[in-house]
C-alpha atoms as a PDB file:
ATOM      1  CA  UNK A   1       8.514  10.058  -9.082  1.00  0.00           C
ATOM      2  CA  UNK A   2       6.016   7.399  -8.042  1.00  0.00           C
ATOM      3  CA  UNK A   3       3.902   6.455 -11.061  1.00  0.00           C
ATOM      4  CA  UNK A   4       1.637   3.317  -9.484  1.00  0.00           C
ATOM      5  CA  UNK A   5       0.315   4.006  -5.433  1.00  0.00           C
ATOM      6  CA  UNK A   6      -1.747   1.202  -3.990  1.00  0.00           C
ATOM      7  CA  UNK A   7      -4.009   2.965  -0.982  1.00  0.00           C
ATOM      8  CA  UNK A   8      -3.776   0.117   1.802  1.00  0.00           C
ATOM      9  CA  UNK A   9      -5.253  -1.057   5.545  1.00  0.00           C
ATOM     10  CA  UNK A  10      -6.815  -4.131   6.320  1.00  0.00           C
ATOM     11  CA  UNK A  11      -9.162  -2.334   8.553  1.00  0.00           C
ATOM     12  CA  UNK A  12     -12.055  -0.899   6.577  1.00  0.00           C
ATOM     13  CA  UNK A  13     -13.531   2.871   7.479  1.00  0.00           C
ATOM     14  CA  UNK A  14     -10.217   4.737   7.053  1.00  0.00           C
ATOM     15  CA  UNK A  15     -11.108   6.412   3.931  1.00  0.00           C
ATOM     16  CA  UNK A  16      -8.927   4.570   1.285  1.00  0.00           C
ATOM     17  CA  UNK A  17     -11.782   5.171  -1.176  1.00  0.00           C
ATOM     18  CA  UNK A  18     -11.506   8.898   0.147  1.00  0.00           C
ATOM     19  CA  UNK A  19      -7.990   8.907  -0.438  1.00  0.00           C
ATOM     20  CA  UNK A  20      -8.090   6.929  -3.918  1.00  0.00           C
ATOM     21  CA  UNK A  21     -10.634   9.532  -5.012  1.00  0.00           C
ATOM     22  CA  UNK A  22      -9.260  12.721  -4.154  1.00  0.00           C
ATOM     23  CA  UNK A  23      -5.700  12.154  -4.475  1.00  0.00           C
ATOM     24  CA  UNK A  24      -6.914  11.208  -8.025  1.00  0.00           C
ATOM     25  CA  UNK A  25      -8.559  14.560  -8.184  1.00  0.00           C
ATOM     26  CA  UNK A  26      -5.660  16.786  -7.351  1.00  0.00           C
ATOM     27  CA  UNK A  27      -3.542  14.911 -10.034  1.00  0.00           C
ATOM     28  CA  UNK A  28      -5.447  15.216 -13.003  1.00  0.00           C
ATOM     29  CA  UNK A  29      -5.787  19.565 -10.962  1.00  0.00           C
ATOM     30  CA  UNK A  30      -2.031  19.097 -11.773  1.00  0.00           C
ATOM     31  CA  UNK A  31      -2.571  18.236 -15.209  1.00  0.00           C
ATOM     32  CA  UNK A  32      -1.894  14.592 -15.412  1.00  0.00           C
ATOM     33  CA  UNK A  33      -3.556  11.499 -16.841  1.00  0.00           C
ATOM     34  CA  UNK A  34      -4.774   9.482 -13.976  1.00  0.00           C
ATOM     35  CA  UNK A  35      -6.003   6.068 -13.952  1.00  0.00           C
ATOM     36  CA  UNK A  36      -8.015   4.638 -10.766  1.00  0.00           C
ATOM     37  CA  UNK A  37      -7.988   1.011 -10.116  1.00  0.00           C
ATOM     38  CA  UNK A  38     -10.464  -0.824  -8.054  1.00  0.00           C
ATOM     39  CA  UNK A  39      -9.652  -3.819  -6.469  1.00  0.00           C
ATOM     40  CA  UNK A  40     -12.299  -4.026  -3.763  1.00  0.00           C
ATOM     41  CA  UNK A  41     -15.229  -6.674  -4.526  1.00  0.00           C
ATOM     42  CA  UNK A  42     -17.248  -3.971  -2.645  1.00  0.00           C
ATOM     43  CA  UNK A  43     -16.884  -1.896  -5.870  1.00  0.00           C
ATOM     44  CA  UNK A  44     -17.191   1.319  -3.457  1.00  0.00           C
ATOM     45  CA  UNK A  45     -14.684   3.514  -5.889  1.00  0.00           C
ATOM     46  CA  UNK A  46     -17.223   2.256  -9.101  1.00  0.00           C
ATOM     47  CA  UNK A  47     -20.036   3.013  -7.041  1.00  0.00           C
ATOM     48  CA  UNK A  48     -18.754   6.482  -6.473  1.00  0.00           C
ATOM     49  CA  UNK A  49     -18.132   7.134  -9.291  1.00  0.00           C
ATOM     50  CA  UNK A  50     -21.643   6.578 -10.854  1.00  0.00           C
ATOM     51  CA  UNK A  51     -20.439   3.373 -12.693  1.00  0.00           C
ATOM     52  CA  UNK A  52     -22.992  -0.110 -11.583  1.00  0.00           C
ATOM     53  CA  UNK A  53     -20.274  -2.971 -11.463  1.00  0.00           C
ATOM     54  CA  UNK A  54     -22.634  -5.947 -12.510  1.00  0.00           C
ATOM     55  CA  UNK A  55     -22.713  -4.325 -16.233  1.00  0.00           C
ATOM     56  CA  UNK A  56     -19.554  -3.601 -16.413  1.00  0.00           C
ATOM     57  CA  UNK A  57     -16.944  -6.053 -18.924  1.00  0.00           C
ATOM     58  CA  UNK A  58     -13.866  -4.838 -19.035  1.00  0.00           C
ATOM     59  CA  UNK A  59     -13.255  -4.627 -15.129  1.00  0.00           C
ATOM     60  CA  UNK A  60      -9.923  -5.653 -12.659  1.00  0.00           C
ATOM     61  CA  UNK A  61     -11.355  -9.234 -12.470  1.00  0.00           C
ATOM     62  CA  UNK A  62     -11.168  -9.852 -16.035  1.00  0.00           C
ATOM     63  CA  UNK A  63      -7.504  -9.006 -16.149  1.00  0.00           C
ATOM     64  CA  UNK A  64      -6.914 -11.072 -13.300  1.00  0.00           C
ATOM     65  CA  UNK A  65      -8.221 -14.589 -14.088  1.00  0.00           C
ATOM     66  CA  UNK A  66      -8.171 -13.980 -17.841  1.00  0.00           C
ATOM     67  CA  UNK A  67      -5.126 -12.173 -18.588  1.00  0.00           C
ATOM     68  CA  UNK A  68      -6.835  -9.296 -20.489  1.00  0.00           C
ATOM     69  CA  UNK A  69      -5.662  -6.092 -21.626  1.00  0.00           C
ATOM     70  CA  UNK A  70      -6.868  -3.820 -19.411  1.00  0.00           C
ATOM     71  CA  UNK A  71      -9.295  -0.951 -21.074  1.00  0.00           C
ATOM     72  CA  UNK A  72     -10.247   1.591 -18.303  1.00  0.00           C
ATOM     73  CA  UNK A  73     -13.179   3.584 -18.852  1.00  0.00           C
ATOM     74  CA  UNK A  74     -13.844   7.103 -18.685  1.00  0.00           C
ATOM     75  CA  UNK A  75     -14.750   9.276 -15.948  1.00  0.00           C
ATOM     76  CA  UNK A  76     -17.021  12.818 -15.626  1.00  0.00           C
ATOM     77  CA  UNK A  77     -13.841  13.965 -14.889  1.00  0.00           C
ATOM     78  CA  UNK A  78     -11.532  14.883 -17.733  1.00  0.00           C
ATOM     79  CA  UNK A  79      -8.043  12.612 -17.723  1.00  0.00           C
ATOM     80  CA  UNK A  80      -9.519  10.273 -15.021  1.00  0.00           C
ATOM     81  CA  UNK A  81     -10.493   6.877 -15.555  1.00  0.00           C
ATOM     82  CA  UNK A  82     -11.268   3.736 -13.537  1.00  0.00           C
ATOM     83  CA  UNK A  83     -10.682   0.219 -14.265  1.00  0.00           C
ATOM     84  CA  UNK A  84     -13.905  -0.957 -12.278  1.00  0.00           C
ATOM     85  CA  UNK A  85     -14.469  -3.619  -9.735  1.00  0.00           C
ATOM     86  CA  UNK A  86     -16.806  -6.378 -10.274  1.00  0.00           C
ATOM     87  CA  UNK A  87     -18.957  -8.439  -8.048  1.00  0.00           C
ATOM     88  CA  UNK A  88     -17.066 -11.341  -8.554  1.00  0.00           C
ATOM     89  CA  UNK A  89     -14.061 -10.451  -8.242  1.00  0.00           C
ATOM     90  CA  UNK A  90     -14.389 -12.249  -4.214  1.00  0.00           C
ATOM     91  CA  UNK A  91     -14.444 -15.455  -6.406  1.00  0.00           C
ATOM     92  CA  UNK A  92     -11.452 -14.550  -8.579  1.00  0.00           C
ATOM     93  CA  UNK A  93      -9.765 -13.768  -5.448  1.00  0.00           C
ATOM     94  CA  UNK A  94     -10.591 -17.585  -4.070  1.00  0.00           C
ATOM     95  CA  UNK A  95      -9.265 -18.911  -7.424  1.00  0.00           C
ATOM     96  CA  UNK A  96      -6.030 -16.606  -7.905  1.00  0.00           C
ATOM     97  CA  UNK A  97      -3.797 -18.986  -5.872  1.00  0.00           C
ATOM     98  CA  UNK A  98      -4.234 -22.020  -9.137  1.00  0.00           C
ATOM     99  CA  UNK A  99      -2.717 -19.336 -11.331  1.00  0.00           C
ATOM    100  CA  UNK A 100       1.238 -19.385 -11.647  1.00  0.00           C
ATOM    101  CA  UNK A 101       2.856 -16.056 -10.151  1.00  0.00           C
ATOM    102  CA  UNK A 102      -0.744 -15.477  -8.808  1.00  0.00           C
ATOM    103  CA  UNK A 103       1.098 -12.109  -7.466  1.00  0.00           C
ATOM    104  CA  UNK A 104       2.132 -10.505 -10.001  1.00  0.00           C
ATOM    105  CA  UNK A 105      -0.824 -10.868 -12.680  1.00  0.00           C
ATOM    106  CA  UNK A 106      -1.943  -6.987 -11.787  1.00  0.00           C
ATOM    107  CA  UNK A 107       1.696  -5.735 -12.390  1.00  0.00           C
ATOM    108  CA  UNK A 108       1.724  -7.486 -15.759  1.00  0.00           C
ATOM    109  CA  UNK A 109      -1.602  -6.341 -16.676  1.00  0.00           C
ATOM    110  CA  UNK A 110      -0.586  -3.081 -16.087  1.00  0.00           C
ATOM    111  CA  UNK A 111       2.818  -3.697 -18.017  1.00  0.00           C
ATOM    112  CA  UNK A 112       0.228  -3.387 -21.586  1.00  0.00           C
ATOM    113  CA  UNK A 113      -0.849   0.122 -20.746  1.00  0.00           C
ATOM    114  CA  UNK A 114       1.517   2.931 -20.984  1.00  0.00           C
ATOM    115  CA  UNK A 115      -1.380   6.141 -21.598  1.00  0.00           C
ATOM    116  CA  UNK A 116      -1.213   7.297 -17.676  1.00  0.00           C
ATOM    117  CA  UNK A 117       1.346   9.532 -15.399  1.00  0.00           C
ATOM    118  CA  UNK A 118      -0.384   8.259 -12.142  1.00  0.00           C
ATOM    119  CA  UNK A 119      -2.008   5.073 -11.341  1.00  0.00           C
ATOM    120  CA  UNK A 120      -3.994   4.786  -8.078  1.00  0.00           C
ATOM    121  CA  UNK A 121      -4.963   1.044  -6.324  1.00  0.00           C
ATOM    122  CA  UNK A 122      -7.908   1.433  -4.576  1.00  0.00           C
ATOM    123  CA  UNK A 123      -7.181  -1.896  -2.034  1.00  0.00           C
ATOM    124  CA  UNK A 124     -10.476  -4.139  -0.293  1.00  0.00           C
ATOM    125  CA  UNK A 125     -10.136  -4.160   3.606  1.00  0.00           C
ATOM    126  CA  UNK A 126      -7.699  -7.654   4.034  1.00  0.00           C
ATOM    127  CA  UNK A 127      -4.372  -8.308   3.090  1.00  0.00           C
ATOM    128  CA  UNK A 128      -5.171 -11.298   0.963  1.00  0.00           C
ATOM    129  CA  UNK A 129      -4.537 -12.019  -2.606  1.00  0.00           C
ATOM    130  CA  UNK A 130      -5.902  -8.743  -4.392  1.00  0.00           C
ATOM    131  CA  UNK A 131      -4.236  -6.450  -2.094  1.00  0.00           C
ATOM    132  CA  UNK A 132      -0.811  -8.538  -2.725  1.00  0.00           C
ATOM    133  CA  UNK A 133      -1.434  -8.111  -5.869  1.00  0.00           C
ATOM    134  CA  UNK A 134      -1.757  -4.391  -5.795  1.00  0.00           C
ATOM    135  CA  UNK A 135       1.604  -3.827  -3.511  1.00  0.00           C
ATOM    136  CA  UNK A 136       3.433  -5.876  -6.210  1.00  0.00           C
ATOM    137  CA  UNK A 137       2.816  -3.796  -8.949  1.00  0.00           C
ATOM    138  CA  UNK A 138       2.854  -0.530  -6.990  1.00  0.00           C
ATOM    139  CA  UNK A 139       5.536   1.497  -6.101  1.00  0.00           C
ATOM    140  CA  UNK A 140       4.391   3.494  -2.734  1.00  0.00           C
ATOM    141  CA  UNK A 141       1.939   2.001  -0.567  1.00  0.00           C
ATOM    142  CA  UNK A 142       0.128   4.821   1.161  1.00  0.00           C
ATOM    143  CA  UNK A 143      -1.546   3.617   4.405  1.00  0.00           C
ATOM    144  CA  UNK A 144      -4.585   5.776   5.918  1.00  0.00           C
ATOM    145  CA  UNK A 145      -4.683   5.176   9.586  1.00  0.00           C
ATOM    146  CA  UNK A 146      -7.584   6.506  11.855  1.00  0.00           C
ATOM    147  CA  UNK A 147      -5.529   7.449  15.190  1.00  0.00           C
ATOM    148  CA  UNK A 148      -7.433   5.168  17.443  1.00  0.00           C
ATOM    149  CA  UNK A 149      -5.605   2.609  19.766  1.00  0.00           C
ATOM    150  CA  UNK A 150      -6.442  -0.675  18.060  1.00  0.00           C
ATOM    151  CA  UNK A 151      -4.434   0.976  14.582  1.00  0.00           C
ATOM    152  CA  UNK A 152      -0.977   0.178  15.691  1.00  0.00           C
ATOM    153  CA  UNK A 153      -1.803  -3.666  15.378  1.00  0.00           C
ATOM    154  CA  UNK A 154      -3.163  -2.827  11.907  1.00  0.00           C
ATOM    155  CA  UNK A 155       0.109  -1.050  11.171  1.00  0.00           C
ATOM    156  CA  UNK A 156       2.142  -3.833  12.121  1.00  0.00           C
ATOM    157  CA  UNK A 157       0.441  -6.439   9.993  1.00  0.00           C
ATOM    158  CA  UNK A 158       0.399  -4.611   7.199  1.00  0.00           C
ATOM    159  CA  UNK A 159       4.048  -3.816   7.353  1.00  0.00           C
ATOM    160  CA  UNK A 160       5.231  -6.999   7.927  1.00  0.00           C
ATOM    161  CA  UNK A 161       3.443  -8.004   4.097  1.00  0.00           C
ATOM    162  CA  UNK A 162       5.482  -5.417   2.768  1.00  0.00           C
ATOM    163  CA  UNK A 163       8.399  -6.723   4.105  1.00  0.00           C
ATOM    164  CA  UNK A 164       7.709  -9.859   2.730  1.00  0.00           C
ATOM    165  CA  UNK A 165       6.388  -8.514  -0.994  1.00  0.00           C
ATOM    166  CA  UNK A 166      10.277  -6.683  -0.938  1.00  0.00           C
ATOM    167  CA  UNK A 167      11.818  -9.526  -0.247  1.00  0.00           C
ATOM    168  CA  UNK A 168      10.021 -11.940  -2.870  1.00  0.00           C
ATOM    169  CA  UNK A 169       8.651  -9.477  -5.755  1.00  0.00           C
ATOM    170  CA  UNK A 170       9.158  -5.897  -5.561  1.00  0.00           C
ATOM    171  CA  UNK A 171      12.119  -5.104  -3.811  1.00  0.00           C
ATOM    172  CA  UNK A 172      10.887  -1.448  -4.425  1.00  0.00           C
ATOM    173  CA  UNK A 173       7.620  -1.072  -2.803  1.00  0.00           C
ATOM    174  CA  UNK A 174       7.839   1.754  -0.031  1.00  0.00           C
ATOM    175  CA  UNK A 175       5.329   2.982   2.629  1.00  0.00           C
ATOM    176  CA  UNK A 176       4.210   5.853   4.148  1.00  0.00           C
ATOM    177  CA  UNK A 177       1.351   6.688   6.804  1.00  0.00           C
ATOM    178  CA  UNK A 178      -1.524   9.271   6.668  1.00  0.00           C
ATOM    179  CA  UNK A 179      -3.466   9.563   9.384  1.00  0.00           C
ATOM    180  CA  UNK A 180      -6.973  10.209   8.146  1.00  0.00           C
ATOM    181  CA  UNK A 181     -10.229  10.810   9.939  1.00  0.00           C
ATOM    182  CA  UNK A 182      -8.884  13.039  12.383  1.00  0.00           C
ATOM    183  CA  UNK A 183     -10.755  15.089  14.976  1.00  0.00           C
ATOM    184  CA  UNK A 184      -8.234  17.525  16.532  1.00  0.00           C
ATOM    185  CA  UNK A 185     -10.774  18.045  19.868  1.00  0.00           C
ATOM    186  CA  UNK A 186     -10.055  14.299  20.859  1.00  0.00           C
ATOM    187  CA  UNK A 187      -7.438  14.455  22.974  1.00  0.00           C
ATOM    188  CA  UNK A 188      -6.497  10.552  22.958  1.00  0.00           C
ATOM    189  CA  UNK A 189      -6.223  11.362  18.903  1.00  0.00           C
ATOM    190  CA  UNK A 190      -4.138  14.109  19.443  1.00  0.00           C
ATOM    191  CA  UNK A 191      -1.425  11.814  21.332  1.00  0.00           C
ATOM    192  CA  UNK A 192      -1.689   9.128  19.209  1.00  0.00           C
ATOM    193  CA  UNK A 193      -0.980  10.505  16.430  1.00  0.00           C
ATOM    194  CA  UNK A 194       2.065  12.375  18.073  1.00  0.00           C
ATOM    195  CA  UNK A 195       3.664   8.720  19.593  1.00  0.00           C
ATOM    196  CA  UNK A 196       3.056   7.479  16.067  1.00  0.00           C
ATOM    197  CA  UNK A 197       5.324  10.319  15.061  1.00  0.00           C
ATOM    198  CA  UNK A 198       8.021   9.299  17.479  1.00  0.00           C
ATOM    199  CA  UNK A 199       7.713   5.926  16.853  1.00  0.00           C
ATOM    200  CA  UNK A 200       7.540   6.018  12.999  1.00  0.00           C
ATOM    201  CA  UNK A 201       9.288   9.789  12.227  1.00  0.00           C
ATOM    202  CA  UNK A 202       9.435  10.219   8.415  1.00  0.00           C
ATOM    203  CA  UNK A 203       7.439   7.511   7.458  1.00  0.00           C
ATOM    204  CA  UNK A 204       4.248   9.588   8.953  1.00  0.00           C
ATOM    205  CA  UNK A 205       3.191  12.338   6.086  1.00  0.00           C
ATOM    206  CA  UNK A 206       3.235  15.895   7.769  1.00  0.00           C
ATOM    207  CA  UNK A 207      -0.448  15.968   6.008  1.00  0.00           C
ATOM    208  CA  UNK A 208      -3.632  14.688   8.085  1.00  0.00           C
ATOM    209  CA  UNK A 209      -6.814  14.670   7.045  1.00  0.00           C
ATOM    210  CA  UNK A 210      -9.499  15.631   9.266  1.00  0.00           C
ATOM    211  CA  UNK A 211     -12.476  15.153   9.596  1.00  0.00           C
ATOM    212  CA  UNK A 212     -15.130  16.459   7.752  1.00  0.00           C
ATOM    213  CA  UNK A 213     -18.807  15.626   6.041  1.00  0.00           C
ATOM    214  CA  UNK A 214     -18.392  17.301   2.925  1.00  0.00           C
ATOM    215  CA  UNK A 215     -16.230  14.798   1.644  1.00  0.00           C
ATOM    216  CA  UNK A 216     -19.361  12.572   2.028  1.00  0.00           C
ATOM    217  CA  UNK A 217     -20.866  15.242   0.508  1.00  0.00           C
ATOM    218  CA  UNK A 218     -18.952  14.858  -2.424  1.00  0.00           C
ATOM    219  CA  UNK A 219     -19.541  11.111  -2.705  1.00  0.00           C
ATOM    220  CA  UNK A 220     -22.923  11.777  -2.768  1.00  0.00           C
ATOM    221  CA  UNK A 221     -22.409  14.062  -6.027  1.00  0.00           C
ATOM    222  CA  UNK A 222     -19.793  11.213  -7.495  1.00  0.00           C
ATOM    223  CA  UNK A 223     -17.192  13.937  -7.508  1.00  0.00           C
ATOM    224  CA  UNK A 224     -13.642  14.283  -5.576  1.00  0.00           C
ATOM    225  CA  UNK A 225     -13.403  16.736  -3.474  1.00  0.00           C
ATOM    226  CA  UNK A 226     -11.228  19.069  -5.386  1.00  0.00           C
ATOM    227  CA  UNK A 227     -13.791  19.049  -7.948  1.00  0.00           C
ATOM    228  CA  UNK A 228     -16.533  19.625  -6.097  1.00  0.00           C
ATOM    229  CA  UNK A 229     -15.803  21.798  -3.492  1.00  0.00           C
ATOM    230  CA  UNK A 230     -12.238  23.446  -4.549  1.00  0.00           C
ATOM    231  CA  UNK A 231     -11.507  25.721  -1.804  1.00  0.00           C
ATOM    232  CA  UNK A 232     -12.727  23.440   1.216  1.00  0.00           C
ATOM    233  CA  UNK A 233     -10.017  21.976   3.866  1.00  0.00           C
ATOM    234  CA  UNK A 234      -9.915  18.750   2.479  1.00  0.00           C
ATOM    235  CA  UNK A 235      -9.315  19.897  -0.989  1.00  0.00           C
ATOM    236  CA  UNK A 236      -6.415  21.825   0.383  1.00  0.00           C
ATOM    237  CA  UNK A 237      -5.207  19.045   2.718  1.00  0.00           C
ATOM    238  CA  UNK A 238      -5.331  16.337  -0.163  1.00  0.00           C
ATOM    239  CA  UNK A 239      -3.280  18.819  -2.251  1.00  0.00           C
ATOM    240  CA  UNK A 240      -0.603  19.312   0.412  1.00  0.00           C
ATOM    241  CA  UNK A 241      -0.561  15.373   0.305  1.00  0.00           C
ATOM    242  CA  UNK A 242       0.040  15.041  -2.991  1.00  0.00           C
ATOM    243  CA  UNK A 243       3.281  17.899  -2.833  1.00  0.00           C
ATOM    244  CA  UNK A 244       4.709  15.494  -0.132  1.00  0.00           C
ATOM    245  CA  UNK A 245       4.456  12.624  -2.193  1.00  0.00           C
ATOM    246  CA  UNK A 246       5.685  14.209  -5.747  1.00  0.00           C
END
């Protein structure tokens, strides 16, 4: 059973935060402790969750360049909490590379907490030093792809870090692909997503997520979408994802 998922794509707009969020929400539905970390310097997960990053102390940064014992905060929702971004964490990123095993300092941050089932890394939009850091300390790295043409060459950069993170410090780390964002009338989506099928067969989840405004919706309340809107498709198709992956 995966217990740490890092939510990865360098390109930005494929609903990690979307994924983070509700994938979240389904788990503590399943009656789990849940802990969401954000390690985008665009804070988008805080944000969403109500939280303002500049007033925040204990956040991901701090455990980063400091070494601290990580002290998530509470959520509105009961048995999820966030370890919050922070606006400079783009400058502890620039700096991480002076630190010794600069790519593992999540995974041993994380080794001092032991109070959640799940962990969920919410990953910024590059394939730099924070996202390293969350495939090293993460078992499964789930990767939300838009079907469009240009994702393939997304897909293969991304893959190719995982090779390298198996091969140097988590021999572990799996992948799999959601396609996210889709709009079944599109015809060029349609086909893409099927020659990603034949291309990539089981590492493709049977689960897509379509598209559909009340998940912004439910950003706009600060909610996921399980909680706000229980019995909507995307509730239901995040909670098919999360019986694939468990």
């Amino acid at each position: 059973m995966f217990q740490v998922i890092a939510i990865a794509n360098e390109k930005g707009g494929v609903a990690k935060t979307t994924t983070a969020i509700s994938l979240g929400g389904v788990l503590v539905e399943m009656g789990r402790k849940v802990l969401l970390i954000d390690m985008d310097p665009q804070a988008s997960l805080t944000v969403y969750l109500g939280i303002t990053p500049h007033t925040e102390n204990n956040t991901v940064a701090s455990v980063l360049m400091n070494g601290s014992t990580p002290f998530p905060r509470e959520t509105p929702i009961q048995n999820l909490y966030l370890l919050p971004s922070h606006p400079e964490l783009a400058e502890v990123e620039r700096n991480l590379s002076t630190r010794e095993g600069y790519r593992l300092l999540l995974k041993h941050g994380l080794q001092q907490i032991n109070a959640f089932d799940s962990i969920i890394i919410d990953c910024p939009p590059s394939l730099g030093l924070l996202t390293q850091n969350a495939l090293v300390a993460a078992e499964l790295m789930i990767m939300p792809v838009v079907p469009e043409y240009l994702a393939v060459y997304d897909l293969r950069d991304t893959t190719q870090l995982v090779k390298s993170i198996r091969e140097t410090d988590n021999a572990y780390l799996s992948y799999r692909i959601l396609f996210t964002i889709v709009d079944q009338r599109i015809k060029s989506q349609v086909t893409i997503c099927n020659r990603f099928r034949e291309k990539f067969g089981d590492a493709i989840y049977n689960t897509i997520i379509q598209i559909d405004t009340r998940l912004r919706d439910a950003s706009i309340a600060g909610l996921p979408i399980t909680h706000f809107l229980p019995d909507t498709r995307s509730s239901h198709q995040y909670r098919d994802l999360a019986k694939e992956i468990f």
